[in-house]
PDB file of N, CA and C in Angstrom:
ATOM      1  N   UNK A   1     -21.788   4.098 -31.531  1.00  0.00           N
ATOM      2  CA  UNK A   1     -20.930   3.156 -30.845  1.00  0.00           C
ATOM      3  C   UNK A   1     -21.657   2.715 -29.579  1.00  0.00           C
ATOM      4  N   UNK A   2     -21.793   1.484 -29.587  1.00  0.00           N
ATOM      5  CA  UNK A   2     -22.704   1.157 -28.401  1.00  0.00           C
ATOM      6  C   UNK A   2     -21.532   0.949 -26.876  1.00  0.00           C
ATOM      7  N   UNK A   3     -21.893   0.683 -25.622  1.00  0.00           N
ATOM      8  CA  UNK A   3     -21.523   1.460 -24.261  1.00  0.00           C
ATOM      9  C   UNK A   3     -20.570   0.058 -24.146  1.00  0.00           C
ATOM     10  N   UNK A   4     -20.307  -1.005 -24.516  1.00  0.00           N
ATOM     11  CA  UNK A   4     -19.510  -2.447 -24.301  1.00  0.00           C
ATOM     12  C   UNK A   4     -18.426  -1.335 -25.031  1.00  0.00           C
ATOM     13  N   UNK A   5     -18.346  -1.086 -26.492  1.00  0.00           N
ATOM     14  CA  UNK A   5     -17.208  -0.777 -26.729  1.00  0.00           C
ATOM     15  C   UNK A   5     -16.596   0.408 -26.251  1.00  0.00           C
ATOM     16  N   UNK A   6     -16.894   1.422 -25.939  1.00  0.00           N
ATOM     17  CA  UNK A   6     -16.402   2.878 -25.641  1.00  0.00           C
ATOM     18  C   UNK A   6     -16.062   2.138 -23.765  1.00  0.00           C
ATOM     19  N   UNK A   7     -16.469   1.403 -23.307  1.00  0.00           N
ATOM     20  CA  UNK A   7     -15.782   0.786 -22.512  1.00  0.00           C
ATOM     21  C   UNK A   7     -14.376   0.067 -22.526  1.00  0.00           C
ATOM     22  N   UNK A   8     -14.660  -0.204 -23.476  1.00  0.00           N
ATOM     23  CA  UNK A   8     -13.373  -1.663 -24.017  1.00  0.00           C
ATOM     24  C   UNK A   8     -12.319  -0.618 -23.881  1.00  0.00           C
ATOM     25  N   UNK A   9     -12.603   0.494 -25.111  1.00  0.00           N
ATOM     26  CA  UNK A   9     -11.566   1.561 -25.640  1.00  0.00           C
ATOM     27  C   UNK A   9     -11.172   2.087 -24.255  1.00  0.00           C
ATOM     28  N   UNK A  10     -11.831   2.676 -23.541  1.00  0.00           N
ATOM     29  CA  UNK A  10     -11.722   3.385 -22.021  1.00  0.00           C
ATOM     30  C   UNK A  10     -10.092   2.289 -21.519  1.00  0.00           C
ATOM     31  N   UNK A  11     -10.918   1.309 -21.377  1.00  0.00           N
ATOM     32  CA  UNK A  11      -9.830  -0.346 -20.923  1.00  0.00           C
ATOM     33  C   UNK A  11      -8.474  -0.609 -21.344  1.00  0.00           C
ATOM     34  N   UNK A  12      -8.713  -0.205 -22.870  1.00  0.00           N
ATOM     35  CA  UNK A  12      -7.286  -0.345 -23.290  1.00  0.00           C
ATOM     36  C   UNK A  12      -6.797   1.021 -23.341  1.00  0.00           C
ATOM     37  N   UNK A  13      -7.227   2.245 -22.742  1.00  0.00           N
ATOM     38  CA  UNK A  13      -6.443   3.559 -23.017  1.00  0.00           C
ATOM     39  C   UNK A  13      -5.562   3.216 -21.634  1.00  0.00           C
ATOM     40  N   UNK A  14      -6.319   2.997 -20.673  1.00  0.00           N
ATOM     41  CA  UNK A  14      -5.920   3.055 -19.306  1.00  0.00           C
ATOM     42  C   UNK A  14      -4.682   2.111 -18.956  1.00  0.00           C
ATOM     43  N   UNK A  15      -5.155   1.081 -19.717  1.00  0.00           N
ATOM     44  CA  UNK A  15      -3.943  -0.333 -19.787  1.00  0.00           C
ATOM     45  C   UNK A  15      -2.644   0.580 -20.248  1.00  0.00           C
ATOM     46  N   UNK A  16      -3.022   1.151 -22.225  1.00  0.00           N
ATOM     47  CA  UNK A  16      -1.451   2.048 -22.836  1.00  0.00           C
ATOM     48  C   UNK A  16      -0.994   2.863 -21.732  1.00  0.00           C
ATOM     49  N   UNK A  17      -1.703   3.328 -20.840  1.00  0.00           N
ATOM     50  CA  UNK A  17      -1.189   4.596 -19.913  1.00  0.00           C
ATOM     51  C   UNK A  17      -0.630   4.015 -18.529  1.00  0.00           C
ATOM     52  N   UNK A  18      -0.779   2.608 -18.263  1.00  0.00           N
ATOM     53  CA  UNK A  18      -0.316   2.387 -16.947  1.00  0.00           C
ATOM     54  C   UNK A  18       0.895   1.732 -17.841  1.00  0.00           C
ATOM     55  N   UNK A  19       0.876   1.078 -18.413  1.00  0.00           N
ATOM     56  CA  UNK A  19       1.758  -0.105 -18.951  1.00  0.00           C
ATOM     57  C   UNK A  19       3.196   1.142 -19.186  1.00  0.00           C
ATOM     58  N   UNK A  20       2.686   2.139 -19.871  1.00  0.00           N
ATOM     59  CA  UNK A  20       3.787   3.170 -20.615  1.00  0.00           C
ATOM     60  C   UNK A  20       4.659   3.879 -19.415  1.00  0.00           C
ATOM     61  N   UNK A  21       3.909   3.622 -17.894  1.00  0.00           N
ATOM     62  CA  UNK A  21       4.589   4.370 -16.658  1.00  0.00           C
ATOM     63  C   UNK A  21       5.483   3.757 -16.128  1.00  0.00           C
ATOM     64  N   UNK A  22       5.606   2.059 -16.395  1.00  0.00           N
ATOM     65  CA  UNK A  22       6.527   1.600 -16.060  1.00  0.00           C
ATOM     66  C   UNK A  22       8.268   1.833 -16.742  1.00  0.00           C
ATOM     67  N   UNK A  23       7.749   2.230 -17.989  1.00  0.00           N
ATOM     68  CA  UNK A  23       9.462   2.845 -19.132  1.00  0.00           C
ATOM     69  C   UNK A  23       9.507   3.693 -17.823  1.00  0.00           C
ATOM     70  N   UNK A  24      11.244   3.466 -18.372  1.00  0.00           N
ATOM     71  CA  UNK A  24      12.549   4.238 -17.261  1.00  0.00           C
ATOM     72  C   UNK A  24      12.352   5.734 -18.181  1.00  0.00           C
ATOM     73  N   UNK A  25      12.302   7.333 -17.702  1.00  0.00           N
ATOM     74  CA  UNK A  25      11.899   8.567 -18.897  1.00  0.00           C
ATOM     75  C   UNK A  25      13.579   8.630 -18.988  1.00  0.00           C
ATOM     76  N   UNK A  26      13.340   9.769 -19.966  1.00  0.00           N
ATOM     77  CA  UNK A  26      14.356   9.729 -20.556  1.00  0.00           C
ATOM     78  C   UNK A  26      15.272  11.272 -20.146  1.00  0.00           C
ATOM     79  N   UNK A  27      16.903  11.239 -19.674  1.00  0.00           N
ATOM     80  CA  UNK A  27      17.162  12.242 -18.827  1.00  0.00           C
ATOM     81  C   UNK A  27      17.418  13.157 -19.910  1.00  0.00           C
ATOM     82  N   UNK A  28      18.514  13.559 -19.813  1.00  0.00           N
ATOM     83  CA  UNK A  28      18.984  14.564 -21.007  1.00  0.00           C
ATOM     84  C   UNK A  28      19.976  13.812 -21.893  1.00  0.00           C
ATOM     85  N   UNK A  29      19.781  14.210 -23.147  1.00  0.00           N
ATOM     86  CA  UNK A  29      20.407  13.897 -24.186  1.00  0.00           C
ATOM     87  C   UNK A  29      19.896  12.742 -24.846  1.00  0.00           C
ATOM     88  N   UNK A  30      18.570  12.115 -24.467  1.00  0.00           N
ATOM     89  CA  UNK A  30      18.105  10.677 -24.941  1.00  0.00           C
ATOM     90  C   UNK A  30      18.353   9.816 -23.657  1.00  0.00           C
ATOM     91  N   UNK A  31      19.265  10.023 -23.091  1.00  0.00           N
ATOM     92  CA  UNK A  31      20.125   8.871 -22.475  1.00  0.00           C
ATOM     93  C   UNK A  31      19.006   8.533 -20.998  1.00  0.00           C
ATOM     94  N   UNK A  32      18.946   7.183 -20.867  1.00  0.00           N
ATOM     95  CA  UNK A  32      17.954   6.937 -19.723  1.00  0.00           C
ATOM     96  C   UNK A  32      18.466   7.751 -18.025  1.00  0.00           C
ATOM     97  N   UNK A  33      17.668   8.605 -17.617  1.00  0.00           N
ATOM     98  CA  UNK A  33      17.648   8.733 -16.042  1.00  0.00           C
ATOM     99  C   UNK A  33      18.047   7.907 -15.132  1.00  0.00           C
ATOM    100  N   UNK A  34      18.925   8.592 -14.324  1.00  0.00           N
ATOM    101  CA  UNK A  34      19.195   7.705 -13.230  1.00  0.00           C
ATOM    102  C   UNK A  34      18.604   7.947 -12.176  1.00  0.00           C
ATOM    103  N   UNK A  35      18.263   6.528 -11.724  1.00  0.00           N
ATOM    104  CA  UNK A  35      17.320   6.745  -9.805  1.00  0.00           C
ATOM    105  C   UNK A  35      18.359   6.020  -9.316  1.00  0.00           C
ATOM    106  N   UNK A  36      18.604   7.095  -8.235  1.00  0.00           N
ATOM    107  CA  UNK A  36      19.058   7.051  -7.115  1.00  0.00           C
ATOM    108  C   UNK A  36      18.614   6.652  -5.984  1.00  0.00           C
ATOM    109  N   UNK A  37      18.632   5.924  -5.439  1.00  0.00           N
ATOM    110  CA  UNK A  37      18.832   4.861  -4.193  1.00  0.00           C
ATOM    111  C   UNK A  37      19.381   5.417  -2.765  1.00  0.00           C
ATOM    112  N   UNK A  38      18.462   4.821  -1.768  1.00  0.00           N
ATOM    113  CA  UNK A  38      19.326   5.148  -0.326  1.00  0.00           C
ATOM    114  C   UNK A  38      21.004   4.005  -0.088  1.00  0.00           C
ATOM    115  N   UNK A  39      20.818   2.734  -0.987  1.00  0.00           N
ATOM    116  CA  UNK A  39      22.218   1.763  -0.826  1.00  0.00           C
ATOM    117  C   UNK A  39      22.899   2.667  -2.050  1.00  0.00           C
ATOM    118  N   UNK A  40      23.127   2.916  -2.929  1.00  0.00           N
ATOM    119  CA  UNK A  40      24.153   3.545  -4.397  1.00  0.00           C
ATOM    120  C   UNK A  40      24.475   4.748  -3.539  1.00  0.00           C
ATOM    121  N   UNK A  41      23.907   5.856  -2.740  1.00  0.00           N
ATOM    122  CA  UNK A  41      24.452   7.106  -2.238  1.00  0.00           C
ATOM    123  C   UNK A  41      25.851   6.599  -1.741  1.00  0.00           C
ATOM    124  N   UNK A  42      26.725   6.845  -2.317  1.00  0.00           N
ATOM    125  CA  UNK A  42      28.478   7.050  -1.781  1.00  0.00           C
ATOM    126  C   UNK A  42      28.809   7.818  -0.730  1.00  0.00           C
ATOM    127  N   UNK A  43      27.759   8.747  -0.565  1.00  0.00           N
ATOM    128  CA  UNK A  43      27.947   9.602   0.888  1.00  0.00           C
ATOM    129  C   UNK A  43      27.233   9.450   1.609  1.00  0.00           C
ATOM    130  N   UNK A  44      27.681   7.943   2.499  1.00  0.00           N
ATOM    131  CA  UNK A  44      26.743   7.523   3.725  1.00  0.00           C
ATOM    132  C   UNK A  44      27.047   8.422   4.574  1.00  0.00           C
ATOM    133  N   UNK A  45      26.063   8.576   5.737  1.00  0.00           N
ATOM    134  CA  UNK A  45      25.991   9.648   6.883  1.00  0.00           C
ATOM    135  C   UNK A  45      26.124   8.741   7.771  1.00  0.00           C
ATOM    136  N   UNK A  46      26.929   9.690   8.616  1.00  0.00           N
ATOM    137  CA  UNK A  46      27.735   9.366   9.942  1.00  0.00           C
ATOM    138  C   UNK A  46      26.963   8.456  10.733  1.00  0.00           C
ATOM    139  N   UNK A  47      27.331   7.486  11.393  1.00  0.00           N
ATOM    140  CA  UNK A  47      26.433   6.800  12.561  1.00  0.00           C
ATOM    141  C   UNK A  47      27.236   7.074  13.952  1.00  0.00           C
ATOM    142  N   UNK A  48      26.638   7.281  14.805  1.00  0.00           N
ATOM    143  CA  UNK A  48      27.349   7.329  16.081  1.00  0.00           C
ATOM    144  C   UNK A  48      27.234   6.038  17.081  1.00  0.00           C
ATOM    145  N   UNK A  49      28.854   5.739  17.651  1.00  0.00           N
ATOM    146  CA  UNK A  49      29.212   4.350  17.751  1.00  0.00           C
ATOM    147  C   UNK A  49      29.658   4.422  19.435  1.00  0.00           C
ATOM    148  N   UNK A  50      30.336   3.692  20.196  1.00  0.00           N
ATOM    149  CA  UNK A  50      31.108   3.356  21.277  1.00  0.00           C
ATOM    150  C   UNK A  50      32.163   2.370  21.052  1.00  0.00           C
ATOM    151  N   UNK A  51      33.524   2.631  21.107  1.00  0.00           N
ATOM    152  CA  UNK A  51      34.294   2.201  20.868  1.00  0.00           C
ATOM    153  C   UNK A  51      34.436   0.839  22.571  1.00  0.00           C
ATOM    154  N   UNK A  52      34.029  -0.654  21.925  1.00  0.00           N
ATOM    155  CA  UNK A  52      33.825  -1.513  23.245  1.00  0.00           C
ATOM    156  C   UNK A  52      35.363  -2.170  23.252  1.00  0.00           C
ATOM    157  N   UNK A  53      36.255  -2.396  21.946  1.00  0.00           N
ATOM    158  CA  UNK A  53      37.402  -3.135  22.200  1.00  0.00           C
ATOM    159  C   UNK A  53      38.056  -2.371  20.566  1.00  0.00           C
ATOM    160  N   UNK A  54      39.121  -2.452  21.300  1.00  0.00           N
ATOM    161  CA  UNK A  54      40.154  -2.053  19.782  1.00  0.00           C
ATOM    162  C   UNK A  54      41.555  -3.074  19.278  1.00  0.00           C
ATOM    163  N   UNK A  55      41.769  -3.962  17.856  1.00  0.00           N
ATOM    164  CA  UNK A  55      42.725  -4.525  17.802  1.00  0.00           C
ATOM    165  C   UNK A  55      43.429  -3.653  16.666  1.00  0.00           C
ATOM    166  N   UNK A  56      44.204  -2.535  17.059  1.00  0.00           N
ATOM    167  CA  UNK A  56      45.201  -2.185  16.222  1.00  0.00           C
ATOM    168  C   UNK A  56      45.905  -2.598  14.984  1.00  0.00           C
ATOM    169  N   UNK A  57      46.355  -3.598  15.393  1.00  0.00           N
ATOM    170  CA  UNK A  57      47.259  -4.443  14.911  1.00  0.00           C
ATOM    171  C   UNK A  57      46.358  -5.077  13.541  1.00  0.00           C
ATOM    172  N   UNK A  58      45.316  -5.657  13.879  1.00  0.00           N
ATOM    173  CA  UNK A  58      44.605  -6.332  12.395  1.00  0.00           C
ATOM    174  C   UNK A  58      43.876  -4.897  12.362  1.00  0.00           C
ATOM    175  N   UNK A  59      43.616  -3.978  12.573  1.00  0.00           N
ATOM    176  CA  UNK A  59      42.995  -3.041  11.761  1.00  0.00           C
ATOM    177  C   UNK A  59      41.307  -3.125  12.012  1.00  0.00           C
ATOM    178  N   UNK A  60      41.136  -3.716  13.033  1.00  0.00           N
ATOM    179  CA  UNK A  60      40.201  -3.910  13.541  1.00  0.00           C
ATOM    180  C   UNK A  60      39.181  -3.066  15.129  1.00  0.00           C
ATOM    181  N   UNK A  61      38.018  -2.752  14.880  1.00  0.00           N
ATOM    182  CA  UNK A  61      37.015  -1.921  16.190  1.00  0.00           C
ATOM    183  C   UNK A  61      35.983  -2.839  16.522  1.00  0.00           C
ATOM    184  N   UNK A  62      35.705  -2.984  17.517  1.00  0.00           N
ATOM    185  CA  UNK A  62      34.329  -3.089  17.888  1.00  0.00           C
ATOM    186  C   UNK A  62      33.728  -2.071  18.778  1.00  0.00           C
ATOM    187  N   UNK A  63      32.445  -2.216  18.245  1.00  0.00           N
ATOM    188  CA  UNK A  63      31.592  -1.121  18.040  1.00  0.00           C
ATOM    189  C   UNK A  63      30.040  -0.967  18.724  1.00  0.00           C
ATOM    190  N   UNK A  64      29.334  -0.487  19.534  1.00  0.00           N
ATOM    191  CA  UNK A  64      28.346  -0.998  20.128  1.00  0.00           C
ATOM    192  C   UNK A  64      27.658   0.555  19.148  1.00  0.00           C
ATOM    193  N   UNK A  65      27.373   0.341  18.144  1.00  0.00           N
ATOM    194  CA  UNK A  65      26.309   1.304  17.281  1.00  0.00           C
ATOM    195  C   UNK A  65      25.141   1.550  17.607  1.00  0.00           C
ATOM    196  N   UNK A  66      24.408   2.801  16.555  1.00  0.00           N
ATOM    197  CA  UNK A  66      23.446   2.852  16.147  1.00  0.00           C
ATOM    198  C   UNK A  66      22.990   2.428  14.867  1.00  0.00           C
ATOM    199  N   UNK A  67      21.500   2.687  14.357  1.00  0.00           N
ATOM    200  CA  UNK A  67      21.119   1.914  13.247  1.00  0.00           C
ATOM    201  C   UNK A  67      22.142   2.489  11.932  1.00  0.00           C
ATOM    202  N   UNK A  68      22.620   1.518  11.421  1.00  0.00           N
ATOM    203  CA  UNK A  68      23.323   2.204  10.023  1.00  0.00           C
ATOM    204  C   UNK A  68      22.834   2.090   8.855  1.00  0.00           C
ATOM    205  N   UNK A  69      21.886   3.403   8.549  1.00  0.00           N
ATOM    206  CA  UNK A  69      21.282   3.505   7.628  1.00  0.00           C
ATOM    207  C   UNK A  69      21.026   3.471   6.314  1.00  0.00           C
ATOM    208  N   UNK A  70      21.980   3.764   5.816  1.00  0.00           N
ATOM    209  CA  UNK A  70      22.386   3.191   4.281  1.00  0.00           C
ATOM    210  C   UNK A  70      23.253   1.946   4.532  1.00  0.00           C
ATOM    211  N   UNK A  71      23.110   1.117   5.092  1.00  0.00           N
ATOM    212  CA  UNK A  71      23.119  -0.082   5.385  1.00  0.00           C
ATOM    213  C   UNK A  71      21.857  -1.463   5.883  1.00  0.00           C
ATOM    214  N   UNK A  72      21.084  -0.427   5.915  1.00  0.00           N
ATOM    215  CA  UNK A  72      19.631  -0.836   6.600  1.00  0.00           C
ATOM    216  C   UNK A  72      20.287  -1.771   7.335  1.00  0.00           C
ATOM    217  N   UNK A  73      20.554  -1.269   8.467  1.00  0.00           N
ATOM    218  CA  UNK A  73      21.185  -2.468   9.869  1.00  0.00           C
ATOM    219  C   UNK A  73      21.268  -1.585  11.080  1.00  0.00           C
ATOM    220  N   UNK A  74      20.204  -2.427  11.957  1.00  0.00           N
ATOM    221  CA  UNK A  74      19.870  -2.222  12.823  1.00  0.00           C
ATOM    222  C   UNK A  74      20.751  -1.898  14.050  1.00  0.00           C
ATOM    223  N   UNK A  75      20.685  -1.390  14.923  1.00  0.00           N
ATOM    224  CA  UNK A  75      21.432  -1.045  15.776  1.00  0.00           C
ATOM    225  C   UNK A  75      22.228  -2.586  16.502  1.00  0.00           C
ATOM    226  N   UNK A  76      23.719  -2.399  17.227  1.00  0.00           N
ATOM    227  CA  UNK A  76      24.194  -3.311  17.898  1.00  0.00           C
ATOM    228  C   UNK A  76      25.573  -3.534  18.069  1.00  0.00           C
ATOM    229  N   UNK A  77      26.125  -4.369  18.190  1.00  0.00           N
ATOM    230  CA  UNK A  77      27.621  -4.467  19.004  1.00  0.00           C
ATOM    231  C   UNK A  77      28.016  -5.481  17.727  1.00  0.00           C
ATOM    232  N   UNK A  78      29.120  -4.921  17.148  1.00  0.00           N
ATOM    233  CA  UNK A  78      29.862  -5.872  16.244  1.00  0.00           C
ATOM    234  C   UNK A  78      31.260  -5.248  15.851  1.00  0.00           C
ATOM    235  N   UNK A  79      31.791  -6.212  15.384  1.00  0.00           N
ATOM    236  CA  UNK A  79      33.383  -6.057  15.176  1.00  0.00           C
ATOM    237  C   UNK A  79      33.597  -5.533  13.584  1.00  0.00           C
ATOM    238  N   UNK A  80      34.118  -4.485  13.017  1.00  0.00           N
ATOM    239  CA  UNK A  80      34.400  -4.012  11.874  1.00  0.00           C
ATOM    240  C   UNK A  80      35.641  -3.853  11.406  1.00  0.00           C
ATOM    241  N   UNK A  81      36.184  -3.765  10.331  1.00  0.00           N
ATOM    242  CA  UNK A  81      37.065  -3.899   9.567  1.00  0.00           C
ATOM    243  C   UNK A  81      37.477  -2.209   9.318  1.00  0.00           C
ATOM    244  N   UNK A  82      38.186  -2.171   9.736  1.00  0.00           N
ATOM    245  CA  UNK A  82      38.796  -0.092   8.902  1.00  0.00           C
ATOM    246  C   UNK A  82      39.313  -0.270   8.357  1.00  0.00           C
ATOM    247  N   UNK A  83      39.236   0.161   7.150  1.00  0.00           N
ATOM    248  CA  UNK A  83      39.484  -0.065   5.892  1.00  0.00           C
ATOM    249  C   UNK A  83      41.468   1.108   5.982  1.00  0.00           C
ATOM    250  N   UNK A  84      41.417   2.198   6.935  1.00  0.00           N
ATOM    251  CA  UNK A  84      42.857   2.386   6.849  1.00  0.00           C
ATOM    252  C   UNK A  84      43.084   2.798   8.093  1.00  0.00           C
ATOM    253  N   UNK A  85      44.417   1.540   8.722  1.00  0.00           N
ATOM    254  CA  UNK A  85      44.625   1.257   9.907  1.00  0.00           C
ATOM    255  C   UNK A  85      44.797   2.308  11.219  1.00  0.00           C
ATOM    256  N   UNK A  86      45.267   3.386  10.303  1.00  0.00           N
ATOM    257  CA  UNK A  86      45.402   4.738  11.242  1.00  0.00           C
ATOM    258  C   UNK A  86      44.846   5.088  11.998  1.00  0.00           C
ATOM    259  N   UNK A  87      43.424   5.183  11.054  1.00  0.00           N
ATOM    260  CA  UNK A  87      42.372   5.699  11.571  1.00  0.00           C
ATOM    261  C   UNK A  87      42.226   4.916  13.136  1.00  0.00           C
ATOM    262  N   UNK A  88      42.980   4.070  13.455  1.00  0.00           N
ATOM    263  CA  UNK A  88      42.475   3.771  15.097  1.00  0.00           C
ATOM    264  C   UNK A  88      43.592   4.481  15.590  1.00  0.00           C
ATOM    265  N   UNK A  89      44.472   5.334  15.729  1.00  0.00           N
ATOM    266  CA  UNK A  89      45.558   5.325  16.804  1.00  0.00           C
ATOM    267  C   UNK A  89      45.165   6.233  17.335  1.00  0.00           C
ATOM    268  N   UNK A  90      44.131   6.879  17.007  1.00  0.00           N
ATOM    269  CA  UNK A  90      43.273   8.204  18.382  1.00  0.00           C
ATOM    270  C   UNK A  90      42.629   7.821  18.951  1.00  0.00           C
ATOM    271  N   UNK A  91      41.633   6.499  19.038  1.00  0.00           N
ATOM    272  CA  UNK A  91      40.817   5.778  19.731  1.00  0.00           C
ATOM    273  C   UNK A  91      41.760   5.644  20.563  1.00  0.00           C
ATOM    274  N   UNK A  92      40.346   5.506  21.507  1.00  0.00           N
ATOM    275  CA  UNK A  92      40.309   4.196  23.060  1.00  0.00           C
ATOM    276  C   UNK A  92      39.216   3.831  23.730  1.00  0.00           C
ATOM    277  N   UNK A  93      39.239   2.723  24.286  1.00  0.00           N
ATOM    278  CA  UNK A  93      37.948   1.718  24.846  1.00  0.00           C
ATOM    279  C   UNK A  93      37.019   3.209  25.253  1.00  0.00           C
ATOM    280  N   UNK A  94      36.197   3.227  24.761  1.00  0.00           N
ATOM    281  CA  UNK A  94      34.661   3.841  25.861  1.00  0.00           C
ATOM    282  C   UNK A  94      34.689   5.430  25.198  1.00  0.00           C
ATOM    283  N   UNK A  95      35.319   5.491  24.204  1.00  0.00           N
ATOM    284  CA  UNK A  95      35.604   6.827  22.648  1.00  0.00           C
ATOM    285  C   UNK A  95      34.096   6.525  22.140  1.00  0.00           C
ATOM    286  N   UNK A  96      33.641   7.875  22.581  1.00  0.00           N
ATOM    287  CA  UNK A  96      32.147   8.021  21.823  1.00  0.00           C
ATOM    288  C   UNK A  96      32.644   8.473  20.413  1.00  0.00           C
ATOM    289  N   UNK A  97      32.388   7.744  18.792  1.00  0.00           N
ATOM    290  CA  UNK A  97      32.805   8.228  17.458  1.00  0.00           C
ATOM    291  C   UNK A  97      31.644   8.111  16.648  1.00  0.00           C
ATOM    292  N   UNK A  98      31.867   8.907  15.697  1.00  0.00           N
ATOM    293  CA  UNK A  98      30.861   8.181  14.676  1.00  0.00           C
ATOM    294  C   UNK A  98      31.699   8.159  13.650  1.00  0.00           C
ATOM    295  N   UNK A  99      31.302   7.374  12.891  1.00  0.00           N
ATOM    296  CA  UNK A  99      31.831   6.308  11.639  1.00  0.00           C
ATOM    297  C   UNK A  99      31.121   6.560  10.192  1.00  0.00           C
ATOM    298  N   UNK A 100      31.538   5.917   9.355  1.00  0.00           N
ATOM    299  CA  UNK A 100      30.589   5.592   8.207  1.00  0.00           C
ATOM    300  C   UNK A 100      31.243   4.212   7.568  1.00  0.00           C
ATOM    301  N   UNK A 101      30.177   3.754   7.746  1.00  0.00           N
ATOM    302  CA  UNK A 101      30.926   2.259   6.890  1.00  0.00           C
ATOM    303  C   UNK A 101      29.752   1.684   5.421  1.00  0.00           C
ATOM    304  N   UNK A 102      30.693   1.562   4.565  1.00  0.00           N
ATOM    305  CA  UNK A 102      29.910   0.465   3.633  1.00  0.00           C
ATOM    306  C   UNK A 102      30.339  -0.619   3.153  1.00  0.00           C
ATOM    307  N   UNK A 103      29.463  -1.187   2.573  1.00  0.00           N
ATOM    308  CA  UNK A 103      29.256  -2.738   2.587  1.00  0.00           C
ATOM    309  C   UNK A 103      30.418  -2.565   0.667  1.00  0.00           C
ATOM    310  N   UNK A 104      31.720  -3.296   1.083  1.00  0.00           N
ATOM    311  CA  UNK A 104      32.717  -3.968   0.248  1.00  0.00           C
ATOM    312  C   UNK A 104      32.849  -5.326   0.008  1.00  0.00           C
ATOM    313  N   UNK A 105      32.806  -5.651  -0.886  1.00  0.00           N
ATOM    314  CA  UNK A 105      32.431  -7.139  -1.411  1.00  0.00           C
ATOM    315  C   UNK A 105      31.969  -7.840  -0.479  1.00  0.00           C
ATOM    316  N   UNK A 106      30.467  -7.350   0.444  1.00  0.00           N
ATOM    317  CA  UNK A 106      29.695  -8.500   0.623  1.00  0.00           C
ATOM    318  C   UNK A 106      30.676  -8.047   2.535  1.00  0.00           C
ATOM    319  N   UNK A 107      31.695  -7.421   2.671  1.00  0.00           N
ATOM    320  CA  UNK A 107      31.923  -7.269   4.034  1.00  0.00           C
ATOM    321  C   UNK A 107      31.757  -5.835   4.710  1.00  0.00           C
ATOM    322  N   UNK A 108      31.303  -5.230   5.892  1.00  0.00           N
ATOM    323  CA  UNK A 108      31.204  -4.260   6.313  1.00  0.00           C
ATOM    324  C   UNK A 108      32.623  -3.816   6.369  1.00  0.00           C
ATOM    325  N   UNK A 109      32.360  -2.587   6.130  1.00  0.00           N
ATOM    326  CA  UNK A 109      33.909  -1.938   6.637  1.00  0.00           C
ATOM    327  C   UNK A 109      33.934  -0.387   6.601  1.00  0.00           C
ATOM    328  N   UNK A 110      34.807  -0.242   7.944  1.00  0.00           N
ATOM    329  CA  UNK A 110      34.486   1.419   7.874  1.00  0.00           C
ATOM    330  C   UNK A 110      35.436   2.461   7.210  1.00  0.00           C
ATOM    331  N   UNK A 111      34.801   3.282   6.544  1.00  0.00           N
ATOM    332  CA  UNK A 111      36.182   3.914   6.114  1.00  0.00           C
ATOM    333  C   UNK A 111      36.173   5.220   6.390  1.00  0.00           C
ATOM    334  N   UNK A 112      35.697   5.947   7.467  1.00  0.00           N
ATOM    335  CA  UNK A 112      35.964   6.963   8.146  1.00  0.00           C
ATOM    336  C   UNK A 112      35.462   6.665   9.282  1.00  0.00           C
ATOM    337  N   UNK A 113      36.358   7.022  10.423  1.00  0.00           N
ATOM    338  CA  UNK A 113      35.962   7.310  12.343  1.00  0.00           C
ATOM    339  C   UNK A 113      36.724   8.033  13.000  1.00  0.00           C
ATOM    340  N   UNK A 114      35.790   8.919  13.627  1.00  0.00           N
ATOM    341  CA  UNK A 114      36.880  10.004  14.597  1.00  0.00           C
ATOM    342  C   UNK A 114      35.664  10.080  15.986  1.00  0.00           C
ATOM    343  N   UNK A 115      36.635  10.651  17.023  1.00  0.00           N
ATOM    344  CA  UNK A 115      36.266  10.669  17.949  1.00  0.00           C
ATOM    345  C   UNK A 115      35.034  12.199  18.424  1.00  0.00           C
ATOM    346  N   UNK A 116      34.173  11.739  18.662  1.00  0.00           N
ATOM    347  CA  UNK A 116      33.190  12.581  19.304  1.00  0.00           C
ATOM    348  C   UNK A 116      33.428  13.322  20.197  1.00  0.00           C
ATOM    349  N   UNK A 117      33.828  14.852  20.055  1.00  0.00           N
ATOM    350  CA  UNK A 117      34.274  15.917  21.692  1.00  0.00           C
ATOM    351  C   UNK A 117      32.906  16.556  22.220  1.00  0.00           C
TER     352      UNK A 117
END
């Protein structure tokens, strides 16, 4: 076998072997593996916030944060949605909390906050 072909062959082993790394493997039972993601984790971790204004009434905080990470969003001051209204009647203006919020159809919203002692 002259050195062009045992090259070629080399070429296309390497090609079957990269090409074959892209298939999803296979978990248990046949059934394809799941990858898991820092956005799909359901148990976002706490961010710690400053409570700058509170509207009770619409169910509404603003919030002068840190980065929220399974959110990939950067640190800053914005107004959020709590998802259950209660959760504000222990707040008050200048309440160091941390939160966890995720992203619901396309809107932030928090659905746990308590106050930092």
């Amino acid at each position: 076998m002259n050195m062009m072909m045992k090259l070629g062959l080399v070429f296309v082993g390497v090609l079957l072997n990269v090409g074959g790394a892209t298939f999803a493997h296979e978990g248990e039972h046949g059934q394809p593996a799941s990858v898991e993601t820092p956005a799909m984790n359901t148990a976002a971790a706490l961010t710690e916030g400053e409570v700058r204004k509170l509207d009770k009434e619409a169910g509404k905080v603003t919030l002068k944060h840190a980065e929220i990470k399974n959110l990939d969003m950067p640190g800053m001051t914005m107004v959020f949605q709590v998802k259950d209204k209660a959760q504000l009647a222990a707040l008050q203006v200048g309440d160091k909390v941390q939160f966890q919020a995720i992203s619901d159809a396309g809107k932030i919203v928090i659905t746990e906050i308590h106050v930092v002692k």
